[in-house]
Protein backbone atom coordinates (compact mmCIF):
# COMPACT_ATOMS: atom_id res chain seq x y z
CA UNK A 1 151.17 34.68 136.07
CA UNK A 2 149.59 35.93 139.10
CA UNK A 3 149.04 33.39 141.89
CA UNK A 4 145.15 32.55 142.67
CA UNK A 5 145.53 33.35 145.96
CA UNK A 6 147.40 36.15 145.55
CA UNK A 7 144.31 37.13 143.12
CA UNK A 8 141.94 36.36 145.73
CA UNK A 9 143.46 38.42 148.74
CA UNK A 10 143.63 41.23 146.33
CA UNK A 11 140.09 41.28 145.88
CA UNK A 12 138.77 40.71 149.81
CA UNK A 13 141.44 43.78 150.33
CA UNK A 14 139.38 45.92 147.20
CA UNK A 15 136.06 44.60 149.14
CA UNK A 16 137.24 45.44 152.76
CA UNK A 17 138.14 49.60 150.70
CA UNK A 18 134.50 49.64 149.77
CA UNK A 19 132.63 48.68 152.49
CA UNK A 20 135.00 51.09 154.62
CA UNK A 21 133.41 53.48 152.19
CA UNK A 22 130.45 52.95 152.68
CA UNK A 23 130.61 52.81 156.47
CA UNK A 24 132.39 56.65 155.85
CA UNK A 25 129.45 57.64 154.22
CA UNK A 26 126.97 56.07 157.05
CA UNK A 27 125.45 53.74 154.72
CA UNK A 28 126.11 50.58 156.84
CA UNK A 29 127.67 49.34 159.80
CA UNK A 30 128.60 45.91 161.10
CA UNK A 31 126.49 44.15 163.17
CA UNK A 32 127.84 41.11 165.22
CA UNK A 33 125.72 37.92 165.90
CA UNK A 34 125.99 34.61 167.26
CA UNK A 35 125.39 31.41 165.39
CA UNK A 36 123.08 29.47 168.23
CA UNK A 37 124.43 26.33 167.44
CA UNK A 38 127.96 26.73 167.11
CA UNK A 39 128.45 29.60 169.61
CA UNK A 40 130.59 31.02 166.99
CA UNK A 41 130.55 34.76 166.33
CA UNK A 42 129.89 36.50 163.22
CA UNK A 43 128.36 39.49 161.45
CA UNK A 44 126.21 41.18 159.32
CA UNK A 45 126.42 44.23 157.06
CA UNK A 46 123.47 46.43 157.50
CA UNK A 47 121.52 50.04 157.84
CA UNK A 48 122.02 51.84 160.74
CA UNK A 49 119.46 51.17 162.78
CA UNK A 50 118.30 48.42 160.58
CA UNK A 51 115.72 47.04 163.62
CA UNK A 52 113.99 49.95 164.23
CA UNK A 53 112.37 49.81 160.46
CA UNK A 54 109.24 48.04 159.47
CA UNK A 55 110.48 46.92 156.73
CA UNK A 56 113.17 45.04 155.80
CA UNK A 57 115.56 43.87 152.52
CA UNK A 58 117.76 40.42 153.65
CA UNK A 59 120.52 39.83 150.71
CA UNK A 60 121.66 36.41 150.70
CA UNK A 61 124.16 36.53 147.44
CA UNK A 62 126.87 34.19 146.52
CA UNK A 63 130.24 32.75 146.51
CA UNK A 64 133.16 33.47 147.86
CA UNK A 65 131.98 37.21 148.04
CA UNK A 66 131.88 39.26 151.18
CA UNK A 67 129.01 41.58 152.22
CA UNK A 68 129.99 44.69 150.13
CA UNK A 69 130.27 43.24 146.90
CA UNK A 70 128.38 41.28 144.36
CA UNK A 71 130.87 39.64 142.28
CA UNK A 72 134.81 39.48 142.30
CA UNK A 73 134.59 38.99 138.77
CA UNK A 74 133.70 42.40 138.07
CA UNK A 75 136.20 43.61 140.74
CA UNK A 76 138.80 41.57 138.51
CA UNK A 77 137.46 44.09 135.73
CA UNK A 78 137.63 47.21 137.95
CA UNK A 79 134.03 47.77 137.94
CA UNK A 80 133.73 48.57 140.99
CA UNK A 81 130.63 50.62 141.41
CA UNK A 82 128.62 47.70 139.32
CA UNK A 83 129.63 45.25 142.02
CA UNK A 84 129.81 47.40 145.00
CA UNK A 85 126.55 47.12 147.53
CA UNK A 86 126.40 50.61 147.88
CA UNK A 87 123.49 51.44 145.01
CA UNK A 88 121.27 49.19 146.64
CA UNK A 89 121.63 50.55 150.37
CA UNK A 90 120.94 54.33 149.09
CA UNK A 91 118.04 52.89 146.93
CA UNK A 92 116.42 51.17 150.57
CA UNK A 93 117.49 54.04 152.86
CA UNK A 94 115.49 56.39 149.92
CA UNK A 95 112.37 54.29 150.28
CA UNK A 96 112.49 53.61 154.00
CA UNK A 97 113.57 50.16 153.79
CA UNK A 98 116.50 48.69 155.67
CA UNK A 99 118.91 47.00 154.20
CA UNK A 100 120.99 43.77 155.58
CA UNK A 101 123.50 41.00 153.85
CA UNK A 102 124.19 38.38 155.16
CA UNK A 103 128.05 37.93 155.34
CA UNK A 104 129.45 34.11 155.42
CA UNK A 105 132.77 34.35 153.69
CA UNK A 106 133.56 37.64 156.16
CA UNK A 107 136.19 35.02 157.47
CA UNK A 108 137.09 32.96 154.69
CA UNK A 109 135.45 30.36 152.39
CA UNK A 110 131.46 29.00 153.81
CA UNK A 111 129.59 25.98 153.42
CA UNK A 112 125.86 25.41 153.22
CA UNK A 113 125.96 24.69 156.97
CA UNK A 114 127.40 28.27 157.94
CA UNK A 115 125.22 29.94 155.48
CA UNK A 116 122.38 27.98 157.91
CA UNK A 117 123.76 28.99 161.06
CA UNK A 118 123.54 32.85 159.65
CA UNK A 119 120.22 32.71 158.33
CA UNK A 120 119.11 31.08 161.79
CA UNK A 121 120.69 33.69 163.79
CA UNK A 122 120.04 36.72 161.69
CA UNK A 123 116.14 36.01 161.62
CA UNK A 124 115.88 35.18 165.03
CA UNK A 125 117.72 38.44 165.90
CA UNK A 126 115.17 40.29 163.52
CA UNK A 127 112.60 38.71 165.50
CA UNK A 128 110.04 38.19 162.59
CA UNK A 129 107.88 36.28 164.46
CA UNK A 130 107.07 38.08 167.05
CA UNK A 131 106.88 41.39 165.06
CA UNK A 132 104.83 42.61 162.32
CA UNK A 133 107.58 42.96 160.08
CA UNK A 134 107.45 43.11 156.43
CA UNK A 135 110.89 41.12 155.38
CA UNK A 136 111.57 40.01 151.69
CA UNK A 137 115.28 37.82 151.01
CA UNK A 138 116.92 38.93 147.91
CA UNK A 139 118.61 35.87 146.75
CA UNK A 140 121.90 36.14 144.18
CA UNK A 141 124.12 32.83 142.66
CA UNK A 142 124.10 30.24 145.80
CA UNK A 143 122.35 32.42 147.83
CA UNK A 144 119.01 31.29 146.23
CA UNK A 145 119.87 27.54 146.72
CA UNK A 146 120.71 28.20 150.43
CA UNK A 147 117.33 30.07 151.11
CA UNK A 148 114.97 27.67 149.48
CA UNK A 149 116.60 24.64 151.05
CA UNK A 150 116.29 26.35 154.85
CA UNK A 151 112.88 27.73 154.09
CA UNK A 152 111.53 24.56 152.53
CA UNK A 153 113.00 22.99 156.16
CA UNK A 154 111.91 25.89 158.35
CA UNK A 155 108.10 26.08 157.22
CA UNK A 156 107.73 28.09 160.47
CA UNK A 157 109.72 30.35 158.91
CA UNK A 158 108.78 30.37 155.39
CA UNK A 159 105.36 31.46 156.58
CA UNK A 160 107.01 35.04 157.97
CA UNK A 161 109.14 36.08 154.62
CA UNK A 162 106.77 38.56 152.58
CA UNK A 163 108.25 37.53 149.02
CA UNK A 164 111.97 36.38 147.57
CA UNK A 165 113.54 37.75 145.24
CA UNK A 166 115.63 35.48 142.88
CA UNK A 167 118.06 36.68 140.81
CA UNK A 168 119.63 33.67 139.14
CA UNK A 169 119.72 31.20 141.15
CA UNK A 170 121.79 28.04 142.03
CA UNK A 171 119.74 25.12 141.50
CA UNK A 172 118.16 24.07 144.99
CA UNK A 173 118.52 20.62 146.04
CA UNK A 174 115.30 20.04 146.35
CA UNK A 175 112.93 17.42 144.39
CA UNK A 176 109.63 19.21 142.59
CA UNK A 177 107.40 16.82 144.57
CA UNK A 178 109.24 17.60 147.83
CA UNK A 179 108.36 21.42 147.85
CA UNK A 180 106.49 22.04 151.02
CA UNK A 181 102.95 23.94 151.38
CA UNK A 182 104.47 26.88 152.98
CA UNK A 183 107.54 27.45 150.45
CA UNK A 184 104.95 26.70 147.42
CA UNK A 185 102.93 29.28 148.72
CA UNK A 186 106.06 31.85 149.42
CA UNK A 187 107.62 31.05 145.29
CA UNK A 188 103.94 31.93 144.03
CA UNK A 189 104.20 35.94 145.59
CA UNK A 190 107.99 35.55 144.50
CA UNK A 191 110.03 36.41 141.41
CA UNK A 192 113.22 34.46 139.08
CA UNK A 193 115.40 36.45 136.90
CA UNK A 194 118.04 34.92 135.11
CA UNK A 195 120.80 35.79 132.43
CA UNK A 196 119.83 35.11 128.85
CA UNK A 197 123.06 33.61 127.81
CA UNK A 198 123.81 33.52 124.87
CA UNK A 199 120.92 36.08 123.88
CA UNK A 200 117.36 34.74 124.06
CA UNK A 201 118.28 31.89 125.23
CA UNK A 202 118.27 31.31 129.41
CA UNK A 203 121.29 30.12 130.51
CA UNK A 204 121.06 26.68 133.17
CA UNK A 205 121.07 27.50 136.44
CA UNK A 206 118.01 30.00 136.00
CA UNK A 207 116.14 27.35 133.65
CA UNK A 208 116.51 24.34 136.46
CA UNK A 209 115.91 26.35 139.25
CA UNK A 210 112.75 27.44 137.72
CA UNK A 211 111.92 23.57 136.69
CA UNK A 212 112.47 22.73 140.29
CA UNK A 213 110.75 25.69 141.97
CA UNK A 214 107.71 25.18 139.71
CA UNK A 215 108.49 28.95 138.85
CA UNK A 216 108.54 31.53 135.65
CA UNK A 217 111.81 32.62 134.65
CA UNK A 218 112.39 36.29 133.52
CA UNK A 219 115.23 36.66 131.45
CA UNK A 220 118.00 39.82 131.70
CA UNK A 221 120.31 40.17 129.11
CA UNK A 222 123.96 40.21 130.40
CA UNK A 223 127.25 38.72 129.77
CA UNK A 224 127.77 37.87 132.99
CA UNK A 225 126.31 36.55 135.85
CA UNK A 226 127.58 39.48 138.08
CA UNK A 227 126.17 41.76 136.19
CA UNK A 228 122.37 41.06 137.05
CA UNK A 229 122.24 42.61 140.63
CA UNK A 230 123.77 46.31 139.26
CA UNK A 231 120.99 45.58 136.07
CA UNK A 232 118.24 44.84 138.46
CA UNK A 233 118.34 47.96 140.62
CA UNK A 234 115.94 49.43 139.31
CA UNK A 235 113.44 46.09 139.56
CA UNK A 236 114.11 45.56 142.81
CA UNK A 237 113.11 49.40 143.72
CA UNK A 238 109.97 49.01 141.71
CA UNK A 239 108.90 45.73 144.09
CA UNK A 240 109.65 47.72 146.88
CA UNK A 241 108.15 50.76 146.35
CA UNK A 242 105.23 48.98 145.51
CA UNK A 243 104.62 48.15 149.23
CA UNK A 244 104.14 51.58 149.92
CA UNK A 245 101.38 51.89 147.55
């Protein structure tokens, strides 16, 4: 029986072969940043030029996953081009959008507090606040937790971000009643999907995470949770093509 770490290095190896695809096809490149607080270096997987575009897609997804991929279960599988990155970056670059992920297991296994340190650094080095910048977060597994927990903290912040996009979610830690103005007002131009698991019926983390978020929950069917960025693809193009309209 193969070892789980043996398991695991196999599939950051598979993830590094993809994204050195993509960077041979001039889809992305690696941007390096610094986490203000820590000093610490780390990076980003993004457009070229990703700062010279108005508008902007930020992918916070989940765990342990690498920029590049969406889930190592489907990797396990050897679907690779239903976890692989690369639809979404040719959808963006299509409709003039840049695309960025944020990348906290580049180096190995990240908490809450390094998914923080990213977010910080990454937004302050897309300088939202002093731009006129239309940014939306795309949110996948523990990604969604992470964003709504920093956002409902950094108001400031929350105020910038044009829209999230939640595709299901980890449960935030967050009580309903503790929801601040600014996030409320963020979750109502925002939009949930979760897995229907088994079919017609919403599986937990998408049903909680809408109880908490005080937000509708619309439900893809899938049999796994992987799955949902690859079915989504086209969803996500319609939101942002609709800015364009």
């Amino acid at each position: 029986m193969e070892r789980p770490d043996v398991k695991a290095e196999q599939l950051k190896e598979k993830t590094r072969e993809i994204v050195k695809g993509l960077q041979r096809e001039g889809l992305v490149r690696y941007i390096e940043l610094t986490e203000p607080e820590t000093g610490e270096r780390f990076t980003v997987l993004a457009s070229p030029g990703a700062t010279s575009f108005d508008r902007l897609l930020l992918v916070v997804s989940g765990v342990p996953e690498a920029a590049g991929v969406w889930s190592h279960a489907l990797l396990s599988q050897g679907r690779v081009e239903e976890s692989s990155m690369r639809d979404y970056f040719i959808m963006t670059q299509k409709h003039n959008w840049a695309m960025l992920a944020l990348n906290p297991h580049a180096q190995g296994e990240a908490n809450r507090h390094a998914y923080r340190g990213h977010l910080d650094a990454t937004l302050e080095f897309l300088a939202l606040e002093d731009s006129r910048r239309l940014c939306k977060i795309l949110c996948f597994s523990a990604g969604g937790a992470v964003v709504t927990e920093y956002l409902n903290q950094k108001t400031h912040l929350a105020d910038r971000i044009d829209s999230l996009i939640l595709i299901d979610p980890v449960p935030p830690a967050i009580k309903k009643n503790k929801v601040s103005p600014q996030l409320r007002d963020l979750l109502d131009r925002s939009i949930l999907y979760g897995i229907e698991d088994p079919p017609d019926q919403l599986a937990p983390w998408a049903t909680l995470a809408g109880s908490v978020l005080g937000m509708p929950v619309k439900g893809v069917k899938a049999r796994l949770h992987g799955e949902l960025p690859h079915l989504l693809l086209m969803d996500v193009e319609a939101i942002l093509t609709a800015e364009a309209r």
